[in-house]
N, C-alpha and C. Protein backbone atom coordinates (compact mmCIF):
# COMPACT_ATOMS: atom_id res chain seq x y z
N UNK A 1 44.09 6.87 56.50
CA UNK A 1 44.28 8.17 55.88
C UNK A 1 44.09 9.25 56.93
N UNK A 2 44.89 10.41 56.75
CA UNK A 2 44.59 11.15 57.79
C UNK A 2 44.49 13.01 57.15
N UNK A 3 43.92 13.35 57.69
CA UNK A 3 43.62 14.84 57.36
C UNK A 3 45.00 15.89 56.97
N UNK A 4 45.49 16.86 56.07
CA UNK A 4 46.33 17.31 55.85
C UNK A 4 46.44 18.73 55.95
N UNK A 5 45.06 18.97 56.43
CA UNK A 5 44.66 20.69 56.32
C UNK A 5 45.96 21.55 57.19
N UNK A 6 46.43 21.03 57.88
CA UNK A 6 47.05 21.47 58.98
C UNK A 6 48.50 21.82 58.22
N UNK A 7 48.81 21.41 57.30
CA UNK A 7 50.03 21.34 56.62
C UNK A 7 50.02 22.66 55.51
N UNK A 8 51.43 23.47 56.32
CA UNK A 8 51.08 24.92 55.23
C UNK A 8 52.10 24.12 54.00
N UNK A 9 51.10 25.25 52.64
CA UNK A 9 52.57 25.06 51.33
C UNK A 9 51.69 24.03 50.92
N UNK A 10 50.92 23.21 51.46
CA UNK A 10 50.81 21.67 50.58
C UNK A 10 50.06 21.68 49.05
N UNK A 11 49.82 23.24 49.10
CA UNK A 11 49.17 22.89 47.40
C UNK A 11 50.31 22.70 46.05
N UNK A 12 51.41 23.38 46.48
CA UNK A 12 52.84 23.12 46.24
C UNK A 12 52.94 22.12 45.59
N UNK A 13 52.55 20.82 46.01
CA UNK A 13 53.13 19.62 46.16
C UNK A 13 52.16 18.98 44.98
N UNK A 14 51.87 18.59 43.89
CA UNK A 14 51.12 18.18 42.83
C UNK A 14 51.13 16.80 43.31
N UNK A 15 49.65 16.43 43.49
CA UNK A 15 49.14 14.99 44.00
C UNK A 15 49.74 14.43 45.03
N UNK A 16 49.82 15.51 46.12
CA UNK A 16 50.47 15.15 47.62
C UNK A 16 49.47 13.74 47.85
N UNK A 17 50.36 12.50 48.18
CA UNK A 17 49.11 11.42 48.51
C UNK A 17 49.90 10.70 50.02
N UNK A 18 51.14 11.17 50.68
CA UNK A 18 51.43 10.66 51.25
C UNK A 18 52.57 11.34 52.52
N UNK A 19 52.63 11.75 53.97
CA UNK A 19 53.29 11.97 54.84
C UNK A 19 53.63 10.79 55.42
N UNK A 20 55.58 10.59 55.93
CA UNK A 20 55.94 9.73 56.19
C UNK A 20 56.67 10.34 57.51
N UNK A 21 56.74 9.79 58.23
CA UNK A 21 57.25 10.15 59.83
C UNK A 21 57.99 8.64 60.11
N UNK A 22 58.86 8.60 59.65
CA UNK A 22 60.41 7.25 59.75
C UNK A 22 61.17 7.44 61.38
N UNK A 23 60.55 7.37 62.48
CA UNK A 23 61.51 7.35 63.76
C UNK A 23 62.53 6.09 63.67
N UNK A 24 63.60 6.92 64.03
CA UNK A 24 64.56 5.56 64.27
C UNK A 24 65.47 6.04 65.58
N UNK A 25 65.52 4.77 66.29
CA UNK A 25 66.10 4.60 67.50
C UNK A 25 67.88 4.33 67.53
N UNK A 26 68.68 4.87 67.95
CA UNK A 26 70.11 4.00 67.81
C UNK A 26 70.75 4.43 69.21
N UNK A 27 71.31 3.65 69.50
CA UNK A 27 71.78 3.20 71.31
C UNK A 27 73.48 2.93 70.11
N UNK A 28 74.14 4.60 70.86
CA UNK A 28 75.69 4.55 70.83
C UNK A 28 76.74 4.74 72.20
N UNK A 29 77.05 3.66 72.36
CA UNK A 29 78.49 3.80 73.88
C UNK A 29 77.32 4.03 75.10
N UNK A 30 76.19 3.70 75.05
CA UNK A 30 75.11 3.08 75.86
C UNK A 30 74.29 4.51 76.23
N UNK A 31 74.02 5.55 75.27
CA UNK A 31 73.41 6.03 74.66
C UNK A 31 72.73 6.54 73.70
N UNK A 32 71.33 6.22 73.84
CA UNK A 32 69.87 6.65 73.10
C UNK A 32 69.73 7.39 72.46
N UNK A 33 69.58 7.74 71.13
CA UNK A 33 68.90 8.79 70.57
C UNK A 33 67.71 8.39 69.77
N UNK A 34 66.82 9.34 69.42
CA UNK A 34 65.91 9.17 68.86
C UNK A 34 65.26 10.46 67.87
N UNK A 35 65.67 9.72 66.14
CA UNK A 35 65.38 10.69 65.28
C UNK A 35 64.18 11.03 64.81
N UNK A 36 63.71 11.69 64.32
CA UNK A 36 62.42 11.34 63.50
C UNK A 36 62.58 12.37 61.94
N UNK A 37 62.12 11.29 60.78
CA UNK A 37 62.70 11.73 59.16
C UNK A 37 61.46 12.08 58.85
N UNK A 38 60.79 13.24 58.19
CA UNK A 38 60.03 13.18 57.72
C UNK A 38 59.78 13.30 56.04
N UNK A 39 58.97 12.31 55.12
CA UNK A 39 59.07 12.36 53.49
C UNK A 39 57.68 12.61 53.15
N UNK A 40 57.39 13.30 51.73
CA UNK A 40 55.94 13.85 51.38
C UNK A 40 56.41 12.58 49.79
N UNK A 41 55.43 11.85 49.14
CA UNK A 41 55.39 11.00 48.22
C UNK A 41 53.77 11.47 47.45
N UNK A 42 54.39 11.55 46.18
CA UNK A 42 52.80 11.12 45.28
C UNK A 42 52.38 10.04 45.01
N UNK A 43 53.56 8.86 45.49
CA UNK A 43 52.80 7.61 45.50
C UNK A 43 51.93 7.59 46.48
N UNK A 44 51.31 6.08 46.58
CA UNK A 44 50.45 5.34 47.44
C UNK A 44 50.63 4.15 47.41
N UNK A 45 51.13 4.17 48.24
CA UNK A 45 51.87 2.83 48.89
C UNK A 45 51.56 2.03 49.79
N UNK A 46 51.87 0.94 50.59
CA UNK A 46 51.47 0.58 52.17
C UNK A 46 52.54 0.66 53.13
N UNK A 47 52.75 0.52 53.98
CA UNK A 47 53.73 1.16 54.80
C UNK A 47 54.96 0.14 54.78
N UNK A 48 54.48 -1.19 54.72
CA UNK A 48 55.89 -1.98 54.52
C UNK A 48 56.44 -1.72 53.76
N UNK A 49 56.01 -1.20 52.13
CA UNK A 49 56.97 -1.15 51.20
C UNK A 49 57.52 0.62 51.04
N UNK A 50 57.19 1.33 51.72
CA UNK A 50 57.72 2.26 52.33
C UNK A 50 58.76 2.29 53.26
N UNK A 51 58.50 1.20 54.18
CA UNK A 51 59.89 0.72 55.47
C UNK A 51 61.17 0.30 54.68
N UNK A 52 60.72 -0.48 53.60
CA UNK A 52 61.86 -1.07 52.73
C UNK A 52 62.67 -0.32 51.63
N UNK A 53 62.08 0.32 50.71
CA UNK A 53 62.84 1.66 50.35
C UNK A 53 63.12 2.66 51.04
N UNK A 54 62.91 2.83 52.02
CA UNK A 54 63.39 3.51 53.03
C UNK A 54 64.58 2.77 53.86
N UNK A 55 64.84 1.83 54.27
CA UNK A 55 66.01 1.20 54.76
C UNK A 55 67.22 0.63 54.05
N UNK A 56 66.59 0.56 52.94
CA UNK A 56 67.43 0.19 51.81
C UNK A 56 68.29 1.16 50.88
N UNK A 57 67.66 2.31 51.41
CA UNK A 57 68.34 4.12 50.72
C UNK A 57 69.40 4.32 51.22
């Protein structure tokens, strides 16, 4: 778990329980990029089953 104070707006968010930071890598015509997604969830989850609805979207 990690601290959220730092995050403006978050009272906004009714039972904020979760920041997701999804980097993904993709190598096109033999260049690199590198994204990063970020998602706010009121679930609570563990991160694999986060990786998987997330790749599966």
């Amino acid at each position: 778990m990690m601290d959220i104070d730092w995050m403006a707006g978050k009272e906004a968010w009714e039972a904020l329980n979760t920041i997701i930071r999804y980097r993904c890598w993709r190598t096109v015509k033999g260049e690199q990029t590198v994204s990063d997604w970020y998602y706010i969830s009121n679930t609570n989850r563990d991160a694999q089953e986060y990786y998987r609805y997330l790749r599966g979207h």
